[in-house]
PDB file of N, CA and C in Angstrom:
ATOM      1  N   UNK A   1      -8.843 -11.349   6.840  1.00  0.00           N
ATOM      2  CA  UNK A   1      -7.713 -10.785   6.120  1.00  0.00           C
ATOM      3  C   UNK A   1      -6.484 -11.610   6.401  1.00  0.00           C
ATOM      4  N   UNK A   2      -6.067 -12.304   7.319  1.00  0.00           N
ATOM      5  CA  UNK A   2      -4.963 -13.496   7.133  1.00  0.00           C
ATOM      6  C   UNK A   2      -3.810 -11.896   8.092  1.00  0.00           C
ATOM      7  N   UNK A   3      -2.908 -12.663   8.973  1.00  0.00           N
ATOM      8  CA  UNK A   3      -2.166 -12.560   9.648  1.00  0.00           C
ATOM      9  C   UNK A   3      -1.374 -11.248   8.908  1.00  0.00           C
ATOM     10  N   UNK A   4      -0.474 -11.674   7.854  1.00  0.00           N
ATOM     11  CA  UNK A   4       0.357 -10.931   7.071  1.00  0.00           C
ATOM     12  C   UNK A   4      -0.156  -9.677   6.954  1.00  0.00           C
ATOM     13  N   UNK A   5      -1.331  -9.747   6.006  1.00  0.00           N
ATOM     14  CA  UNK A   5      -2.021  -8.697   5.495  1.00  0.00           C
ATOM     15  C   UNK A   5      -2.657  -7.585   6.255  1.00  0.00           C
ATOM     16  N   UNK A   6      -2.831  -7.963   7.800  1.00  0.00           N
ATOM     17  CA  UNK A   6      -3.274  -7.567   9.388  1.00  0.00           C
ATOM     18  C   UNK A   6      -1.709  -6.754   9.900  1.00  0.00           C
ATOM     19  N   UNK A   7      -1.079  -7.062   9.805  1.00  0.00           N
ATOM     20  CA  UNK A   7       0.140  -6.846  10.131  1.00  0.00           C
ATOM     21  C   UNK A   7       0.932  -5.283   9.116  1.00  0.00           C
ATOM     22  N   UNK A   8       0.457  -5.719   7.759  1.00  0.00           N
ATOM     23  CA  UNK A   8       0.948  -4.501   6.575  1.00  0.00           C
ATOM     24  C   UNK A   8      -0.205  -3.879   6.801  1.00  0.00           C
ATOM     25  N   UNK A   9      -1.492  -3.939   6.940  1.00  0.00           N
ATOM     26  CA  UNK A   9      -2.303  -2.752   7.347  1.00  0.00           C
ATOM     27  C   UNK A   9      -2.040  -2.026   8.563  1.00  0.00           C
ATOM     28  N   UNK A  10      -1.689  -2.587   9.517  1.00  0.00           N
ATOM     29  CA  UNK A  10      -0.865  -2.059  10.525  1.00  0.00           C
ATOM     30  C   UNK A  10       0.046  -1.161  10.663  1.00  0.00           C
ATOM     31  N   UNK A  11       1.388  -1.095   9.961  1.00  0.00           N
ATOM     32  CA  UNK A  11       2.022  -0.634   9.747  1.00  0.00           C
ATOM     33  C   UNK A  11       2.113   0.186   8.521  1.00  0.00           C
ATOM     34  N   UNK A  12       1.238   0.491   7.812  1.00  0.00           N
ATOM     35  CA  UNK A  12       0.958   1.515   6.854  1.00  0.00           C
ATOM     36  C   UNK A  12       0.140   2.933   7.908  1.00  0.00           C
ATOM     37  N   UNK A  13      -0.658   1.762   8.509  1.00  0.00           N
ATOM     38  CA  UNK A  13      -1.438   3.398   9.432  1.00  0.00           C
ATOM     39  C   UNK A  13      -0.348   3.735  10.419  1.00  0.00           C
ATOM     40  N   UNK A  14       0.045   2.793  11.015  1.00  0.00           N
ATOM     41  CA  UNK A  14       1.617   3.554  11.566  1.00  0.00           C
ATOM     42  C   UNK A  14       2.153   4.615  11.267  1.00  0.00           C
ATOM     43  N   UNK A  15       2.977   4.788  10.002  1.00  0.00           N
ATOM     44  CA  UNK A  15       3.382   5.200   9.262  1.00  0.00           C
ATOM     45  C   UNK A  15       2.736   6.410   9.166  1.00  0.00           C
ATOM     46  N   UNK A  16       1.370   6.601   8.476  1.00  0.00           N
ATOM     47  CA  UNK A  16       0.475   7.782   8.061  1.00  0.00           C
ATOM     48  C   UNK A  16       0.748   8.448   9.457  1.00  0.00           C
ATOM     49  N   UNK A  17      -0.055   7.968  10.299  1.00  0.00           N
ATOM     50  CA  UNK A  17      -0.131   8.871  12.215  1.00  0.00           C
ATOM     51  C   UNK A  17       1.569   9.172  12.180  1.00  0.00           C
ATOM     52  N   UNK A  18       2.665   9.047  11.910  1.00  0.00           N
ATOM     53  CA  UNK A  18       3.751   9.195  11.934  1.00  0.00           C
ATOM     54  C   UNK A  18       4.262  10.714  11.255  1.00  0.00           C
ATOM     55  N   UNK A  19       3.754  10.375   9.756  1.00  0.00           N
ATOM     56  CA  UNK A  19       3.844  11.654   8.703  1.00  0.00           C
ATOM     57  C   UNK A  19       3.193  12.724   9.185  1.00  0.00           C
ATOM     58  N   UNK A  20       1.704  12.469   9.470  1.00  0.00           N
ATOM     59  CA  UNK A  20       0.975  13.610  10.357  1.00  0.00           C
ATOM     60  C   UNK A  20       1.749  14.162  11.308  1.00  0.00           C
ATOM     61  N   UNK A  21       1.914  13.178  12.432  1.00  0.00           N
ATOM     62  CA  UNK A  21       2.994  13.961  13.282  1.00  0.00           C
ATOM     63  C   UNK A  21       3.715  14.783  13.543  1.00  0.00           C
ATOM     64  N   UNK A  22       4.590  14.880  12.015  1.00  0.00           N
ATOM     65  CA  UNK A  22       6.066  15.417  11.754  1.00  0.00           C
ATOM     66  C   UNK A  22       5.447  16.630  10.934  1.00  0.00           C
ATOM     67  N   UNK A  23       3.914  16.707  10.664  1.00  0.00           N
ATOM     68  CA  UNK A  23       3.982  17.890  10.028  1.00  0.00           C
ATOM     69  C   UNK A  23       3.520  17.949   8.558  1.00  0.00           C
ATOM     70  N   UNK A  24       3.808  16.589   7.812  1.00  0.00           N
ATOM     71  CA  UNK A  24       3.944  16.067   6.150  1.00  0.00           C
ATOM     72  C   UNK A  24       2.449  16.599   5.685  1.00  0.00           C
ATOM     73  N   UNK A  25       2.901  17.024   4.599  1.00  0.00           N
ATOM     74  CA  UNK A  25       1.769  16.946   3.739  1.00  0.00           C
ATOM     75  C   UNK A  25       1.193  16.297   2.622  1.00  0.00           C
ATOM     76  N   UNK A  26       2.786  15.453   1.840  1.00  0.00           N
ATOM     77  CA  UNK A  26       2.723  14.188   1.171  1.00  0.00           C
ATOM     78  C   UNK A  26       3.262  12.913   1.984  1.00  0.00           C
ATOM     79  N   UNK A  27       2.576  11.604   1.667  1.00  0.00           N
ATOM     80  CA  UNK A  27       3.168  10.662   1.992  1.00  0.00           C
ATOM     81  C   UNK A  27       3.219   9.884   0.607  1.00  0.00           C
ATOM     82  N   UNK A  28       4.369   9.307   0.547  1.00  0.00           N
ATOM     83  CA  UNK A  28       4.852   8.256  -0.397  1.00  0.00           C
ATOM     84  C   UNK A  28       4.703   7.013  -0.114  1.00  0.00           C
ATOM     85  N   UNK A  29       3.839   5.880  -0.511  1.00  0.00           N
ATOM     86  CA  UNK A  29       4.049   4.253   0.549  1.00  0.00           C
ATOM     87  C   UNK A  29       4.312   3.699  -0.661  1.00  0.00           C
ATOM     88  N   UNK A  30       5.543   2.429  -0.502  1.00  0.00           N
ATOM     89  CA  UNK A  30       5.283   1.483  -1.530  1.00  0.00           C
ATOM     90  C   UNK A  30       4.494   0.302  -0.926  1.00  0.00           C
ATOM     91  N   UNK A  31       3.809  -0.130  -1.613  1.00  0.00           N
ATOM     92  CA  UNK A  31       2.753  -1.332  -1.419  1.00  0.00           C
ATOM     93  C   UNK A  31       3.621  -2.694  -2.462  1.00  0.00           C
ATOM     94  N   UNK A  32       3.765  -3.990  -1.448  1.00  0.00           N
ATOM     95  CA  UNK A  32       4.103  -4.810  -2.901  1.00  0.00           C
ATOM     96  C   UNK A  32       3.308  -5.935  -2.240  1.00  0.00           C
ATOM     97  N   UNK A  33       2.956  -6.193  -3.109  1.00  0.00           N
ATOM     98  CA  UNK A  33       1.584  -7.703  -3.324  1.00  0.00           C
ATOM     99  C   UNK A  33       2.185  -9.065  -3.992  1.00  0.00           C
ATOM    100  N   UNK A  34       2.522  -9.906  -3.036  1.00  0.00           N
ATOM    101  CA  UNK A  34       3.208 -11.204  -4.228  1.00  0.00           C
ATOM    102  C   UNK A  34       1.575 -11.624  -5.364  1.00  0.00           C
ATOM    103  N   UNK A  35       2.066 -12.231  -6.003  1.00  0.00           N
ATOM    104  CA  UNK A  35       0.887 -12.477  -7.005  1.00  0.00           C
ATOM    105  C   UNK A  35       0.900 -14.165  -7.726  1.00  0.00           C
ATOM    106  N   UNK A  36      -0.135 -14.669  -7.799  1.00  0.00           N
ATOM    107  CA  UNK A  36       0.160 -16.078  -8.020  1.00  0.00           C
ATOM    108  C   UNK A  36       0.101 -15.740  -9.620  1.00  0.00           C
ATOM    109  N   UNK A  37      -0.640 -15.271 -10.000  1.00  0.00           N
ATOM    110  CA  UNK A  37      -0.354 -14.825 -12.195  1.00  0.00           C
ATOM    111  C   UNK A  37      -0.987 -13.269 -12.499  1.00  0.00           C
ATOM    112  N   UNK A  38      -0.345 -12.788 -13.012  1.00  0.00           N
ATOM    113  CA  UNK A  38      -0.246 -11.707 -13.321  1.00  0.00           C
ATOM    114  C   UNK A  38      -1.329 -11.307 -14.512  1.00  0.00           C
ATOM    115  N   UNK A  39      -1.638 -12.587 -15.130  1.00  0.00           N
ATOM    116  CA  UNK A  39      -2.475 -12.762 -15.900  1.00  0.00           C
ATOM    117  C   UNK A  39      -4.000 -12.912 -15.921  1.00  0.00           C
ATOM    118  N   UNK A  40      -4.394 -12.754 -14.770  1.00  0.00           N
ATOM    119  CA  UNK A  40      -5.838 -13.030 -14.533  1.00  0.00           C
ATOM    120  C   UNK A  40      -6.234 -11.694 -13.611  1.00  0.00           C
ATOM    121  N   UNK A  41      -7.241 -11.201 -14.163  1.00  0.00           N
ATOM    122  CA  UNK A  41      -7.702  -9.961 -13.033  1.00  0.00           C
ATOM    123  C   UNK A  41      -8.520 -10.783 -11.722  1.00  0.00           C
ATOM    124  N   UNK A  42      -7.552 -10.138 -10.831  1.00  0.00           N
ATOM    125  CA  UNK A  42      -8.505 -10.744  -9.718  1.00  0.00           C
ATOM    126  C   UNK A  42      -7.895  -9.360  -8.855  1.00  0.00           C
ATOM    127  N   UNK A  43      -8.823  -9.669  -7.241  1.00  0.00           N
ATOM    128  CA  UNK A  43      -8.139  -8.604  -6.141  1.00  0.00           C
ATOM    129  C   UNK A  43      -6.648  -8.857  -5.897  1.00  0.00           C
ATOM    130  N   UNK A  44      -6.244  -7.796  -5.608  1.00  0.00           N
ATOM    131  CA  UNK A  44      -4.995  -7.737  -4.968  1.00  0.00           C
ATOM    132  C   UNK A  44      -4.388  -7.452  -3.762  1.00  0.00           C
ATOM    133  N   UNK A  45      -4.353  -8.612  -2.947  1.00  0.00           N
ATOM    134  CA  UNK A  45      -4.404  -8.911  -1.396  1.00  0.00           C
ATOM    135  C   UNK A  45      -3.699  -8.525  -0.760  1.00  0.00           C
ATOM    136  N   UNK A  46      -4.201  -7.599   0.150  1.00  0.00           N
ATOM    137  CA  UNK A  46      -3.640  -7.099   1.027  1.00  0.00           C
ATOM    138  C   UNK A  46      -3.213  -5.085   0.547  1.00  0.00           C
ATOM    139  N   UNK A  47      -3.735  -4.947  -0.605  1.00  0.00           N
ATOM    140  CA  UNK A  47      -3.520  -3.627  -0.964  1.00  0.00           C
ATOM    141  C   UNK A  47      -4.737  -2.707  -0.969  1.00  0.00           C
ATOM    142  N   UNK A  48      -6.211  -3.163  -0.940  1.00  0.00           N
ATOM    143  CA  UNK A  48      -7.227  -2.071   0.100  1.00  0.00           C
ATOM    144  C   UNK A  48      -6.476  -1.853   0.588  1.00  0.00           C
ATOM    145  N   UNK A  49      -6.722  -2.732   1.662  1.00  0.00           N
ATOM    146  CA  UNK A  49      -6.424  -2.416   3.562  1.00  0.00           C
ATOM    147  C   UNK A  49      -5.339  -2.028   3.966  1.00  0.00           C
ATOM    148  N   UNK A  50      -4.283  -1.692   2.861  1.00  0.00           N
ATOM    149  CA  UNK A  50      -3.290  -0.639   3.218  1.00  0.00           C
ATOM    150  C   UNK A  50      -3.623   0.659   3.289  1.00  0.00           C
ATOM    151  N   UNK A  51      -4.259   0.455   1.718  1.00  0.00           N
ATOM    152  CA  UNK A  51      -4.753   1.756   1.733  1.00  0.00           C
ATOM    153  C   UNK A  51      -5.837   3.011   2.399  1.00  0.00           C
ATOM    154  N   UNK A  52      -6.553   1.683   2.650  1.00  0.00           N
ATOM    155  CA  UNK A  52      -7.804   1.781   3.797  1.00  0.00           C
ATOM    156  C   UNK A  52      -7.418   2.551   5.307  1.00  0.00           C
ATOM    157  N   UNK A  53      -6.175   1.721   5.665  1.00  0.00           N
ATOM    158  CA  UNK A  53      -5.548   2.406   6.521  1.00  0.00           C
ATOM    159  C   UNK A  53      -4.983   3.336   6.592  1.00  0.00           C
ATOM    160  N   UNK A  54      -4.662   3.603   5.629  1.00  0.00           N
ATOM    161  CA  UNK A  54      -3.607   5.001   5.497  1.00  0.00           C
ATOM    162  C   UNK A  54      -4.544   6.200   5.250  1.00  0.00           C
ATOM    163  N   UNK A  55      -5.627   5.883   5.004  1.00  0.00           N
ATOM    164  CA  UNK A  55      -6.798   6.759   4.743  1.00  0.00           C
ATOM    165  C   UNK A  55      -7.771   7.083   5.759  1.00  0.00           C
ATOM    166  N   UNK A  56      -7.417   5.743   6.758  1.00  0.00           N
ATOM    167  CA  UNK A  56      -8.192   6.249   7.790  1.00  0.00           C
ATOM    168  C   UNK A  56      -7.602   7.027   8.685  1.00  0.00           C
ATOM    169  N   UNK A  57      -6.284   7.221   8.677  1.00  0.00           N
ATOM    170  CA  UNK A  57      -5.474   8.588   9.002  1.00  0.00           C
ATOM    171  C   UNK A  57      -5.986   9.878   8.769  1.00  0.00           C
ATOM    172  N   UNK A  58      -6.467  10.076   7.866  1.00  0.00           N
ATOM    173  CA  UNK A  58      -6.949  11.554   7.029  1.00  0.00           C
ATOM    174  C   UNK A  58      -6.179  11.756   5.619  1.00  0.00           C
ATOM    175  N   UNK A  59      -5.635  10.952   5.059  1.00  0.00           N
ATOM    176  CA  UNK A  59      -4.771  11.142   3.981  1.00  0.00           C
ATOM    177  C   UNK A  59      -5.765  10.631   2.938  1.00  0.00           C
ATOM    178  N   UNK A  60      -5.364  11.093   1.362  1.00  0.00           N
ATOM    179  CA  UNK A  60      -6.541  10.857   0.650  1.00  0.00           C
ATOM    180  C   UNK A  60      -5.374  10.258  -0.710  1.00  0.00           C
ATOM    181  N   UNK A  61      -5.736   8.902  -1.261  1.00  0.00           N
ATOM    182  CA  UNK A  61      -5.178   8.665  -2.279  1.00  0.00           C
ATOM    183  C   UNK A  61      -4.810   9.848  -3.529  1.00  0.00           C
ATOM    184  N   UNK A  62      -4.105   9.944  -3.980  1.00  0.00           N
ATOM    185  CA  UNK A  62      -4.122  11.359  -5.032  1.00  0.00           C
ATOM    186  C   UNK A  62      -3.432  10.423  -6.521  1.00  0.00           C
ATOM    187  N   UNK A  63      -2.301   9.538  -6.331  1.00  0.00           N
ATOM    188  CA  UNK A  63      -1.965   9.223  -7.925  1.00  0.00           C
ATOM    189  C   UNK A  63      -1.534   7.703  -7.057  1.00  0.00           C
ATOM    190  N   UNK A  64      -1.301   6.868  -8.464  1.00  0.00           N
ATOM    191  CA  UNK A  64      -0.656   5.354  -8.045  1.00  0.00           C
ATOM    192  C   UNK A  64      -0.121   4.773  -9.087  1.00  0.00           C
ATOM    193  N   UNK A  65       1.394   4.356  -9.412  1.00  0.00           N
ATOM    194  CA  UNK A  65       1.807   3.983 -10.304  1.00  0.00           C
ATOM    195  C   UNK A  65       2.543   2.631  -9.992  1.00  0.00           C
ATOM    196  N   UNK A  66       2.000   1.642 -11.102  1.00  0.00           N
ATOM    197  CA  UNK A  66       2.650   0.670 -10.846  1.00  0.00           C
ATOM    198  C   UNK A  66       3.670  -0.347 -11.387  1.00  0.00           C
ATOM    199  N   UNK A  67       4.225  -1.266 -10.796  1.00  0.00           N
ATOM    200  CA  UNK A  67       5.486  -2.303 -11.611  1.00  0.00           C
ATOM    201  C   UNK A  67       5.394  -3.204 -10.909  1.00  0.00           C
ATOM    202  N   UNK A  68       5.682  -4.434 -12.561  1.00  0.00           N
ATOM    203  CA  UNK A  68       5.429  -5.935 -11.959  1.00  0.00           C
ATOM    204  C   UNK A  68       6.853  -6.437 -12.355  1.00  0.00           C
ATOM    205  N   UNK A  69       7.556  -7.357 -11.369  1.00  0.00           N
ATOM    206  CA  UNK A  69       8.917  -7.764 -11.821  1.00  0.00           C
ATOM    207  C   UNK A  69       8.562  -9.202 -11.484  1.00  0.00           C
ATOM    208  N   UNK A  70       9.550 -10.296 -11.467  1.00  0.00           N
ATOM    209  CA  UNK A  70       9.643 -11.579 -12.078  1.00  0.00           C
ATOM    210  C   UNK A  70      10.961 -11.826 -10.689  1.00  0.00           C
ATOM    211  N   UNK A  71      10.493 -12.319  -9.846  1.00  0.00           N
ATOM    212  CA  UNK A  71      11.585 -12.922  -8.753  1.00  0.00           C
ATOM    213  C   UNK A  71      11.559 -13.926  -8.531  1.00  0.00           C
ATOM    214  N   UNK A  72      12.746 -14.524  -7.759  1.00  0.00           N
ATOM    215  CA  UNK A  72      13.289 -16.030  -7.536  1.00  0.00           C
ATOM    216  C   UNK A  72      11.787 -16.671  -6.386  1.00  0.00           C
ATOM    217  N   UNK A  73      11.135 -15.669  -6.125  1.00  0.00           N
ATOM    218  CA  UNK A  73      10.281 -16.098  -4.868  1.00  0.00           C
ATOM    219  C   UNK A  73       8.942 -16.098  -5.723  1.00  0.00           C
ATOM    220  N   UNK A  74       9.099 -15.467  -6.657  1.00  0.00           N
ATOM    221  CA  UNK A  74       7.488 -15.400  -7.715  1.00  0.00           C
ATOM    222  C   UNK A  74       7.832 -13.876  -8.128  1.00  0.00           C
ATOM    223  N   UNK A  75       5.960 -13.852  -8.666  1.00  0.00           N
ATOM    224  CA  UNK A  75       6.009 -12.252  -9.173  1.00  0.00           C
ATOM    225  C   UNK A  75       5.686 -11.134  -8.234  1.00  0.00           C
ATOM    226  N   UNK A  76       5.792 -10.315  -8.104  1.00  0.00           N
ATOM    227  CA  UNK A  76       5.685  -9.196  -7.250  1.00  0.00           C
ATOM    228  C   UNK A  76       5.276  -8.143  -8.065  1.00  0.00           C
ATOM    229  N   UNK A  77       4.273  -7.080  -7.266  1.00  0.00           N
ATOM    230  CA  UNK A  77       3.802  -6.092  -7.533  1.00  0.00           C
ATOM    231  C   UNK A  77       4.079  -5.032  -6.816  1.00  0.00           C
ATOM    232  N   UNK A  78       4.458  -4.006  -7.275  1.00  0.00           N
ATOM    233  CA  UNK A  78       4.859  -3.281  -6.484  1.00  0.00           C
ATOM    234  C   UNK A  78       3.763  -1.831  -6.928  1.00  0.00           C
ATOM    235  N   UNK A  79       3.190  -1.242  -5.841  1.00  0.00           N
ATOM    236  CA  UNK A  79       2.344   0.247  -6.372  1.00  0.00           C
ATOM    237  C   UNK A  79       3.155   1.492  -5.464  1.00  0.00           C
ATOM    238  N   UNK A  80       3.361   2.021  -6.424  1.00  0.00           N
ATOM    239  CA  UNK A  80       3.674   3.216  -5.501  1.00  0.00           C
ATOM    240  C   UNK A  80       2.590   4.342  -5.385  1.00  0.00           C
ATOM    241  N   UNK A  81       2.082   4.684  -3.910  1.00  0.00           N
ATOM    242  CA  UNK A  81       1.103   5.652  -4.018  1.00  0.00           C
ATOM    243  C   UNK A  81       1.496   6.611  -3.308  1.00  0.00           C
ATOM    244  N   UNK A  82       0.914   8.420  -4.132  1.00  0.00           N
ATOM    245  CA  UNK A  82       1.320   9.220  -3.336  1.00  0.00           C
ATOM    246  C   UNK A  82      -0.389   9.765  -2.255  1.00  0.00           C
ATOM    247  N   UNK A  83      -0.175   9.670  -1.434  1.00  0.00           N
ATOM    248  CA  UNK A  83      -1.318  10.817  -0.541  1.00  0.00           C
ATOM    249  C   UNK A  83      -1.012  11.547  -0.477  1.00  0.00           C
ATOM    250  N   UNK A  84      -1.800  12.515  -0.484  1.00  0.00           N
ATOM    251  CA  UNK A  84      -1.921  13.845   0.276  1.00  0.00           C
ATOM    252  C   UNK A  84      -3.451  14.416   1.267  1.00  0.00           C
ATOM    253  N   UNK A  85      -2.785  14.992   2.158  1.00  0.00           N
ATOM    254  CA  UNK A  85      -3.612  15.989   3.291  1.00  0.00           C
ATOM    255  C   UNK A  85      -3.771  17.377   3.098  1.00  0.00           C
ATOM    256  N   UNK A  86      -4.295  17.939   3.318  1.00  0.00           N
ATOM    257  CA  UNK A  86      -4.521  19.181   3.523  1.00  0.00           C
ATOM    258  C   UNK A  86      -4.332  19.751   5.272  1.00  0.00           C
TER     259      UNK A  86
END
């Protein structure tokens, strides 16, 4: 999985064990994925294993909406997902 992507899976399960903590029953994460073309279906790196993580918390994907913008650094993806626990 490459350094970066080790690092944002990291800190997404952070995060989840965090929300649990406090009690939450939704969590909100934004996920953003730089992207070399927007135009070709391929995986999108590093956004499992966020999610993977945040799931291996006990939280369960429920909706995911997404936006692609156009930056000085490239394109970016951004997903916003909500979990929820019971």
């Amino acid at each position: 999985m490459g350094f970066i992507n080790n690092a944002k899976a990291s800190k997404a399960g952070d995060e989840a064990r965090k929300a649990y903590t406090e009690g939450r029953s939704v969590l909100a994460y934004k996920i953003i994925e730089a992207n070399v073309s927007s135009k070709t279906t391929a995986p999108m790196t590093g956004v499992g294993e966020q999610i993977e993580a945040i799931e291996a918390e006990g939280w369960a994907l429920a909706n995911m909406a997404a936006s692609e913008s156009k930056t000085l650094g490239g394109e970016r993806v951004a997903l916003v997902c909500l979990f929820r626990r019971h």
